[in-house]
Protein backbone atom coordinates (compact mmCIF):
# COMPACT_ATOMS: atom_id res chain seq x y z
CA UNK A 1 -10.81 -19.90 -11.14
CA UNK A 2 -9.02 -22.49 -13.32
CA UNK A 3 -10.79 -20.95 -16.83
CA UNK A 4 -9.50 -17.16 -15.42
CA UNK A 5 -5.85 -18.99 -14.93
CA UNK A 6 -6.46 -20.98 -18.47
CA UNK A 7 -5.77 -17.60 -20.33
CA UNK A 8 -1.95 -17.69 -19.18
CA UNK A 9 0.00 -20.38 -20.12
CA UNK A 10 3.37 -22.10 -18.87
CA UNK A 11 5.36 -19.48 -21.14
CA UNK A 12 3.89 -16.87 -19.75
CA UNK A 13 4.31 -17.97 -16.17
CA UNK A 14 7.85 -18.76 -16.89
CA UNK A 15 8.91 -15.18 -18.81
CA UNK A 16 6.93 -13.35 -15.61
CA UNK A 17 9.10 -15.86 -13.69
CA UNK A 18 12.44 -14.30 -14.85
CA UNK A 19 13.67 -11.92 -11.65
CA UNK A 20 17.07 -11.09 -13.48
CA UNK A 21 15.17 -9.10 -16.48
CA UNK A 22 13.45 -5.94 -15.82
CA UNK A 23 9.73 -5.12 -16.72
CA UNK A 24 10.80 -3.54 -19.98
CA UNK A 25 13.29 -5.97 -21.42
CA UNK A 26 10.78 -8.52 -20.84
CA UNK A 27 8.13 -6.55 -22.83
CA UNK A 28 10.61 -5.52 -25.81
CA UNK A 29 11.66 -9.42 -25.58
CA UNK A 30 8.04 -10.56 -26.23
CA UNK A 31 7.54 -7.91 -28.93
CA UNK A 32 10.57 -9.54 -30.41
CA UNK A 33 9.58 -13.32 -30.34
CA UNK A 34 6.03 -12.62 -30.45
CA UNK A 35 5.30 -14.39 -27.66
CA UNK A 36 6.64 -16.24 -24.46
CA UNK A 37 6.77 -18.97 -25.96
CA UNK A 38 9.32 -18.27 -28.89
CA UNK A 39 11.72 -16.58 -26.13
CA UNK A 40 11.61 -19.99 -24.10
CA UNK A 41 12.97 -22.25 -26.99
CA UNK A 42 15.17 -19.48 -28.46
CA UNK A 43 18.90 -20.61 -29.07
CA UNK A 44 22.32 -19.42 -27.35
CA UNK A 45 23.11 -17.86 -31.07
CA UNK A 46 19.24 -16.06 -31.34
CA UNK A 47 19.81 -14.46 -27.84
CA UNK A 48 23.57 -13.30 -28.96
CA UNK A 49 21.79 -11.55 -31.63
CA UNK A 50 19.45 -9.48 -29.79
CA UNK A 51 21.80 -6.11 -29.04
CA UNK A 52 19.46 -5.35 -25.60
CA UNK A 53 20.55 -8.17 -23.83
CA UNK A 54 24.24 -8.22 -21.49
CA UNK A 55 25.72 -11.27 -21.44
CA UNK A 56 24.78 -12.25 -17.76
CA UNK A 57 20.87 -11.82 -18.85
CA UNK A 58 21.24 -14.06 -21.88
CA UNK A 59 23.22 -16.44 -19.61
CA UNK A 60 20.29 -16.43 -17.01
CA UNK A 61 17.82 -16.65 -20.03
CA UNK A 62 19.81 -20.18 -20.70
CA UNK A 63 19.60 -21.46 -17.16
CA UNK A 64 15.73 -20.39 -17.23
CA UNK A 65 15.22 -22.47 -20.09
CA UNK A 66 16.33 -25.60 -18.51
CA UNK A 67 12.91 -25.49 -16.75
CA UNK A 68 10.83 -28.20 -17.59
CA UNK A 69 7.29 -27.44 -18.88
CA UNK A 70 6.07 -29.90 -16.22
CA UNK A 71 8.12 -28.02 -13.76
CA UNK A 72 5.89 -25.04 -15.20
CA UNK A 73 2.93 -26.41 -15.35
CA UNK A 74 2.98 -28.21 -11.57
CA UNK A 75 3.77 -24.06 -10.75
CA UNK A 76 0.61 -23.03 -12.52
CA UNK A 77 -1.68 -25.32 -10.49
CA UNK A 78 -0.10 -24.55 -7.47
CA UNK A 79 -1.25 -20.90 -8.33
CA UNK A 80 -4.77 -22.03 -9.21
CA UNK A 81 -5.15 -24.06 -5.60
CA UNK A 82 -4.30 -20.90 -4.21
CA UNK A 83 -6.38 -18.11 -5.59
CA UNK A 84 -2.85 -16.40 -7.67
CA UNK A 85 -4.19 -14.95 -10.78
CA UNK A 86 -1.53 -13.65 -13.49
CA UNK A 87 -2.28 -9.98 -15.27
CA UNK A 88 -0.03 -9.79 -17.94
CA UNK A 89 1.11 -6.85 -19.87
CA UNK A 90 -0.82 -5.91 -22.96
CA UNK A 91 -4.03 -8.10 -21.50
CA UNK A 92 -7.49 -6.80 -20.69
CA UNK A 93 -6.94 -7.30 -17.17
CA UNK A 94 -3.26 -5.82 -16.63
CA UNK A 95 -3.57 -2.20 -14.85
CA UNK A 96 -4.15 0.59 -17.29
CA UNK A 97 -2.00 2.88 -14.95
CA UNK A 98 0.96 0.66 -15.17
CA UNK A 99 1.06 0.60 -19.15
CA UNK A 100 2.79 3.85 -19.55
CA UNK A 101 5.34 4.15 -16.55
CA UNK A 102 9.06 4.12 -16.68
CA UNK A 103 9.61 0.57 -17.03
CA UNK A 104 6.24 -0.65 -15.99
CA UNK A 105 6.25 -4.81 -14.55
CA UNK A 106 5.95 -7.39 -17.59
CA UNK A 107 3.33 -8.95 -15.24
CA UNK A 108 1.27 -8.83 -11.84
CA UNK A 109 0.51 -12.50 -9.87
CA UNK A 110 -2.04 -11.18 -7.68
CA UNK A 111 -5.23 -12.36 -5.21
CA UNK A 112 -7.66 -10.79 -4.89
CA UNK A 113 -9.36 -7.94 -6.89
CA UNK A 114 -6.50 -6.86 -9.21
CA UNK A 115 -7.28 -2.71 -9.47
CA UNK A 116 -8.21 -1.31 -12.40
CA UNK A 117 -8.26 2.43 -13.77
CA UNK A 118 -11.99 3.12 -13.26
CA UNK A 119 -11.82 4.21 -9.70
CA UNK A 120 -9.96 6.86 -8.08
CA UNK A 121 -6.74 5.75 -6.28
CA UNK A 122 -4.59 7.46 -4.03
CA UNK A 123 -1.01 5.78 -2.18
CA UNK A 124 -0.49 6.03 1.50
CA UNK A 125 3.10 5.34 2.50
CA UNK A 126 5.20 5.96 5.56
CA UNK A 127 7.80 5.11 8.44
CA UNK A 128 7.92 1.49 9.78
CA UNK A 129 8.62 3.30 13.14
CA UNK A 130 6.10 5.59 13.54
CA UNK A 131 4.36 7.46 16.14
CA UNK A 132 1.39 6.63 17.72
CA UNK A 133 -0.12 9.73 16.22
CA UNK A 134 1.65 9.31 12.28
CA UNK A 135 -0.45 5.48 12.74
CA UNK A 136 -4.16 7.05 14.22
CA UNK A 137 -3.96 9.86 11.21
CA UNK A 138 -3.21 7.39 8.80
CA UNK A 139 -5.79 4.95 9.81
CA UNK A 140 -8.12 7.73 9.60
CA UNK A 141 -7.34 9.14 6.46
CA UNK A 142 -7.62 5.76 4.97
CA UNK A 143 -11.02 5.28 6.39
CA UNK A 144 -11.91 8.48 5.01
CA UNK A 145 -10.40 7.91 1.60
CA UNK A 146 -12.69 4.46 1.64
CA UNK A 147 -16.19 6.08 2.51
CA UNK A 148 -15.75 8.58 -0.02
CA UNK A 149 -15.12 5.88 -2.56
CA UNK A 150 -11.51 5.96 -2.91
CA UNK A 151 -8.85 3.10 -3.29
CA UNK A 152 -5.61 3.39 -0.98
CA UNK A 153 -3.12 1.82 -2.39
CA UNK A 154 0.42 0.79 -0.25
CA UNK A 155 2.41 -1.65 0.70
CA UNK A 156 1.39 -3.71 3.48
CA UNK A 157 4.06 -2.46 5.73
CA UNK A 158 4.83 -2.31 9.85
CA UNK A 159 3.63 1.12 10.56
CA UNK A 160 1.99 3.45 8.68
CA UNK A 161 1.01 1.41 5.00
CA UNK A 162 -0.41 -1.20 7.52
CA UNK A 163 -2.46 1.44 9.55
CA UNK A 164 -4.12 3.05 6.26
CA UNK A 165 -4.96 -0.23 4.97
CA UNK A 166 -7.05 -0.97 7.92
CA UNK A 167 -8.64 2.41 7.78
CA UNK A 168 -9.50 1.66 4.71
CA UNK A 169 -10.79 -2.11 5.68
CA UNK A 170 -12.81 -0.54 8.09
CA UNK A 171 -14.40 2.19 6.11
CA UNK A 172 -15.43 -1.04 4.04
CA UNK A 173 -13.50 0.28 0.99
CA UNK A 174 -11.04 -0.83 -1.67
CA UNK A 175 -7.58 -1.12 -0.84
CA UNK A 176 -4.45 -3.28 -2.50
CA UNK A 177 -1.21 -3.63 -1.45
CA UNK A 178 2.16 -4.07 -3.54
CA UNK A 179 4.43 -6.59 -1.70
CA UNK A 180 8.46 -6.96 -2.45
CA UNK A 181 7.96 -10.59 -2.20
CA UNK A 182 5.54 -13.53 -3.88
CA UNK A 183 2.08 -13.12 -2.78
CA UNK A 184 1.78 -16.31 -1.04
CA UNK A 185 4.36 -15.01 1.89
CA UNK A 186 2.75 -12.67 4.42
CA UNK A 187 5.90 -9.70 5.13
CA UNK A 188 5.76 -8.91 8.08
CA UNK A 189 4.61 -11.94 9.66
CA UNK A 190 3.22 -9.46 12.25
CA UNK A 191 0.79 -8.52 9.57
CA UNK A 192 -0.86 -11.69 8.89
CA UNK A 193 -4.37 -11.00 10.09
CA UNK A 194 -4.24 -7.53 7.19
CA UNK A 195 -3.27 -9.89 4.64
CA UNK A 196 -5.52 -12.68 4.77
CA UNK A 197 -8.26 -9.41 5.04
CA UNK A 198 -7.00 -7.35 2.10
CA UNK A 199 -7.17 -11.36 -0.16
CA UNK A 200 -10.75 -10.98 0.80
CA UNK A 201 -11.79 -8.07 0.73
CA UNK A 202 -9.10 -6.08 -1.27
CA UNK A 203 -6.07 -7.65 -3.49
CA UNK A 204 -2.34 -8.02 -3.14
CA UNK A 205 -0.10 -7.91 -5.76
CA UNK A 206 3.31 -8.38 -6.75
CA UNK A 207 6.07 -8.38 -9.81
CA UNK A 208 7.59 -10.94 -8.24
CA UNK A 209 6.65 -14.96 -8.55
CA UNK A 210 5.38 -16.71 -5.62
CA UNK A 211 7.77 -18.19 -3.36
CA UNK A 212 10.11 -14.91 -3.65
CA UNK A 213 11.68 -13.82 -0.09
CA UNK A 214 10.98 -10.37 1.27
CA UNK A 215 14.61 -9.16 -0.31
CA UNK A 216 15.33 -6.24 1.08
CA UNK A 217 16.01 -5.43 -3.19
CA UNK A 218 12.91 -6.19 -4.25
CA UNK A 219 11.09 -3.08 -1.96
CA UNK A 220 12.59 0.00 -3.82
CA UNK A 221 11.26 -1.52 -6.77
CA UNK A 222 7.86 -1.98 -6.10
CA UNK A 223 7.24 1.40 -4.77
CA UNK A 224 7.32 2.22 -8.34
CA UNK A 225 4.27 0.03 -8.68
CA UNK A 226 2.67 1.83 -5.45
CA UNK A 227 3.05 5.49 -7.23
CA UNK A 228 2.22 4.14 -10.90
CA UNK A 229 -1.23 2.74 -9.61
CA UNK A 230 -2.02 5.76 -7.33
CA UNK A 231 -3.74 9.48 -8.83
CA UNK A 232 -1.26 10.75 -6.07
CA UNK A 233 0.82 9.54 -2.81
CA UNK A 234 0.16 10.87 0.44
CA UNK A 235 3.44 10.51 3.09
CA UNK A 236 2.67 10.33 6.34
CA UNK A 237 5.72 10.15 8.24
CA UNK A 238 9.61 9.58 6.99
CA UNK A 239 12.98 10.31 8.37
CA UNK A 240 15.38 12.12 6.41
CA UNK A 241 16.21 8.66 4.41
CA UNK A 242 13.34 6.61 4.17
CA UNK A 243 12.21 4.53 1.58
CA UNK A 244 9.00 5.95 1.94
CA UNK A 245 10.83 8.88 -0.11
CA UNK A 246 11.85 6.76 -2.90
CA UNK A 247 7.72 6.28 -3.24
CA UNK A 248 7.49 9.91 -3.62
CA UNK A 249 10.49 10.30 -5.79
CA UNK A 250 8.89 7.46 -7.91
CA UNK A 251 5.47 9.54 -8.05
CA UNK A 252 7.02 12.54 -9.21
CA UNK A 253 8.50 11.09 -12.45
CA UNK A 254 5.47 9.31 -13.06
CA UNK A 255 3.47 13.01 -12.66
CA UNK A 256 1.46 12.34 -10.27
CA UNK A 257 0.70 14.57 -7.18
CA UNK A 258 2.44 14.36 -3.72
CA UNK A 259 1.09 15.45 -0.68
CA UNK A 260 3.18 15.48 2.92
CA UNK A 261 1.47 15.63 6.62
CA UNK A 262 3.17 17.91 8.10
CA UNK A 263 4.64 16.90 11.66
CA UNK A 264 6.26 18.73 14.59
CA UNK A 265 10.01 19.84 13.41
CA UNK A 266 11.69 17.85 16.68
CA UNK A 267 10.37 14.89 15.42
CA UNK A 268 12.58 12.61 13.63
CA UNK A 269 9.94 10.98 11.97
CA UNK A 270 8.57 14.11 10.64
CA UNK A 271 11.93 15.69 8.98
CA UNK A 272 11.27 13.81 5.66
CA UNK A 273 7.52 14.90 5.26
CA UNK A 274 8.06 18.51 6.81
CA UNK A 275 11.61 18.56 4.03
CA UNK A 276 9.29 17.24 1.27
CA UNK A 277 6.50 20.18 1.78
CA UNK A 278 9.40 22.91 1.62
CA UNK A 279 10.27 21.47 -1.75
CA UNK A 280 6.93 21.88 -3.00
CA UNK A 281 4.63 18.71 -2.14
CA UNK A 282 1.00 19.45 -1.17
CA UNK A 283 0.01 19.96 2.87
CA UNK A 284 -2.78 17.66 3.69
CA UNK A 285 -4.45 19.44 6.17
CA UNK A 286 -8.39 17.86 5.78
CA UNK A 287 -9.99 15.18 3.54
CA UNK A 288 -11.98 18.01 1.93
CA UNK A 289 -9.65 20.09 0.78
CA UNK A 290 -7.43 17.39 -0.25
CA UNK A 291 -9.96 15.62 -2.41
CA UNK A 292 -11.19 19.09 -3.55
CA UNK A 293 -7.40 19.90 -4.82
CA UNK A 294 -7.06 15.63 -5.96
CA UNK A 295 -10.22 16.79 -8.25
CA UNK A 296 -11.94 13.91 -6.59
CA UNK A 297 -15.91 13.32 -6.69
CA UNK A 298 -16.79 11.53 -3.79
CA UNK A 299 -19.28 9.41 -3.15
CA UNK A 300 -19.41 9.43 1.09
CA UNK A 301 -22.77 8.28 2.50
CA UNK A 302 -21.76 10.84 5.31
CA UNK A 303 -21.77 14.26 5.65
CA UNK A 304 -21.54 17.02 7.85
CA UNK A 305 -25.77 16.91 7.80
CA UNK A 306 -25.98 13.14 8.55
CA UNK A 307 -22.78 12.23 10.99
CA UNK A 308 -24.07 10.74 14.25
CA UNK A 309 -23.49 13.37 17.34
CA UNK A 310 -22.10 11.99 19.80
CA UNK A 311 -23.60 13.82 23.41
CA UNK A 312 -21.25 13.77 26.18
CA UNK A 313 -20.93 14.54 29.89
CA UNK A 314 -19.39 18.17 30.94
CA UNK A 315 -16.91 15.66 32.67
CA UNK A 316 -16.29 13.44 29.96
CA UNK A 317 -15.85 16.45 27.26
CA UNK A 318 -13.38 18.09 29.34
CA UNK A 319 -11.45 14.65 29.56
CA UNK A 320 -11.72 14.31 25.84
CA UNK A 321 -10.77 17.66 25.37
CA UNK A 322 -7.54 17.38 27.21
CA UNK A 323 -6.84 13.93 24.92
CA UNK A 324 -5.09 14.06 21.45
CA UNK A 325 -2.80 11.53 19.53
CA UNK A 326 0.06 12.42 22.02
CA UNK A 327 -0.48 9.99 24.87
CA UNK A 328 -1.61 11.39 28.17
CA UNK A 329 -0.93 9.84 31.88
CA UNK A 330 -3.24 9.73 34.45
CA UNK A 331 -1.30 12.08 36.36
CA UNK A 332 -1.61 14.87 33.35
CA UNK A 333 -4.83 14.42 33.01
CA UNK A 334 -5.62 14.65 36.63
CA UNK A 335 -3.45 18.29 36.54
CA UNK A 336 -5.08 19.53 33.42
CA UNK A 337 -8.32 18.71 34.10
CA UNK A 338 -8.81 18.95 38.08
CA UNK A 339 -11.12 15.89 38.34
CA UNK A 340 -11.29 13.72 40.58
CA UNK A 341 -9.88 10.08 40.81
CA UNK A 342 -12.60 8.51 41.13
CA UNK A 343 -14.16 10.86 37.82
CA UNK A 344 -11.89 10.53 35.74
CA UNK A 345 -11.20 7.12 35.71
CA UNK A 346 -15.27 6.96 35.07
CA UNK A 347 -15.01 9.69 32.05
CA UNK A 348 -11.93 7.75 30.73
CA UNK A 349 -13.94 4.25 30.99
CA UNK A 350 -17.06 5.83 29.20
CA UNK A 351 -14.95 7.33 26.22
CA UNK A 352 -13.57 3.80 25.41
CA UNK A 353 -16.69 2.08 26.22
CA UNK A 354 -17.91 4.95 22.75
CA UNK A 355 -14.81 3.93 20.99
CA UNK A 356 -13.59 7.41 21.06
CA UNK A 357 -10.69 7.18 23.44
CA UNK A 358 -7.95 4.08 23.67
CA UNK A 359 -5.16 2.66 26.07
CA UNK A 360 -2.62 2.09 24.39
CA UNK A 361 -0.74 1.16 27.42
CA UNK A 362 -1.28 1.11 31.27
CA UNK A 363 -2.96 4.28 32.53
CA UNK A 364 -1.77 5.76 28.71
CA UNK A 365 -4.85 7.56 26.70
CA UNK A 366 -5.04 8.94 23.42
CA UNK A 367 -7.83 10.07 20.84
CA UNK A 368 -8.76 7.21 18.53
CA UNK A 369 -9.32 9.02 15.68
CA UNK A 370 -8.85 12.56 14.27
CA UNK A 371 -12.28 13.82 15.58
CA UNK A 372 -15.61 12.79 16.63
């Protein structure tokens, strides 16, 4: 770990430090000097000269430089006790993907696997406050996206980016998220058990040096880092202004594809996907046909030939039957199906003891996935 960190020095740290430039001044600025280093222990008159730079960003520049190299280089070990790796831009391990966007991020601290161009990637992104139903599909779409050997990419969040990573965790794939704050600060703290999986098992990344607050600033930003590492976004669920939209906004300026799940129109959390597919963004209606249309060769050890059946009970199928990602009371289910009590409390137990059916809340059942 300390010979991978070795390759970026205290300059580099320190000009991937600088919050008040963006991603492409920083670049031009080390075209310019050459390297970090020359920018560091430039003079008040060399920034003056350089026409790119407003006044406040040469005045933070000045205040930047006033960090000590210790200071820098106690910041560097604290990254290598703590897994943080540095891609910088124009190195071998900086994303390919990122290189050519609108003002791509001068560098990436990361932990983890930092993702790279040679696998298929696709974005998941969605409302904070989303339906039971927007979380199950999403979870299952990023489960499918993993077994068929694709990365999901997203950003960690309450609600539907956390639900699609842990699909994706659980389909024992590759997934990465791109947090709007340092990478040693878990956001949401509700999340905590996803992160320390995805620093395991996946990677997270972020433009922004460790120690950075979750600014509500910083989030806009980074979905442009979400889109530019994805082959296309998929949106879930979104109100009619959700920053889930600025994603997709974000992916269509890069040119990549967009694809909406379409939702029921009287639900709020469906206006912004349904409003996204009447302006033209793909429907994802299966995994096939969307990784057919993605032009995406997957690798899936399953298949229609080789899935497991799963045999149940006339009783139990009609329970299941009458179950979808809407929840369902006991007293529905007794109506629709015309059981029992005593059976269908026995049906319901046997479809969670197969994993197939959840609670998600007292004598509440839903589906817990897509299909079986």
């Amino acid at each position: 770990m300390r010979e991978k960190q070795a390759a970026y020095n205290r300059y580099e740290y320190w000009l991937a430090s600088l919050v008040a430039l963006s991603g492409r001044k920083k670049i031009y600025l080390r075209t310019v000097f050459a390297d970090a280093k020359g920018l560091y222990h430039a003079s008040p008159q060399t920034l003056e000269r350089i026409c790119v730079l407003t006044e406040r960003e040469q005045q933070a520049i000045q205040a930047a430089q006033g960090r000590s190299e210790e200071e820098l280089e106690g910041q560097l070990e604290y990254c290598v006790q703590n897994g943080i790796h540095l891609a910088v831009w124009g190195q071998e391990d900086y994303p390919a993907r990122l290189e050519h966007i609108y003002n791509p991020p001068y560098a990436l601290f990361y932990r983890g696997d930092c993702p790279q161009s040679a696998r298929s990637a696709i974005g998941i992104v969605g409302a904070r406050n989303c339906t039971h139903y927007g979380k199950a599909v999403a979870e299952q779409i990023g489960k499918e996206l993993a077994l068929a050997g694709v990365r999901v990419i997203s950003g960690m969040a309450a609600g539907i980016d956390g639900a699609a990573q842990r699909g994706a965790l659980l389909g024992r794939g590759s997934t990465c998220a791109v947090l709007g704050c340092g990478v040693d600060v878990c956001y949401p703290a509700g999340n905590r058990k996803l992160y320390e999986q995805l620093v395991e098992e996946g990677c997270v990344l972020s433009e922004y040096p460790p120690h950075t607050r979750p600014l509500a600033v910083n989030f806009p930003q980074r979905n442009r880092i979400i889109s530019g590492l994805s082959d296309g976004v998929l949106v879930v669920e979104a109100r009619e202004k959700s920053g889930s939209l600025i994603t997709a906004d974000f992916a269509l300026e890069q040119g990549k594809e967009l694809y909406a799940v379409p939702g029921r129109i009287s639900d709020l959390s469906s206006q912004g996907t349904n409003r996204l597919i009447r302006q033209g963004a793909g429907i994802f209606l299966n995994m096939e046909d969307f990784l057919q249309e993605m032009h995406i060769f997957t690798k899936t050890e399953e298949n229609s030939s080789t899935k497991k059946k799963i045999v149940l009970e006339n009783s139990e199928r009609l329970v299941y039957s009458c179950l979808d990602l809407t929840p369902r009371n006991l007293e529905e289910l007794l109506s629709e199906t015309g059981l029992g009590l005593g059976a269908l409390m026995k049906a319901l137990e046997t479809l969670r003891n197969m994993g197939i059916v959840t609670e998600i809340y007292k004598n509440y059942y839903v589906r817990s996935g897509i299909s079986i």
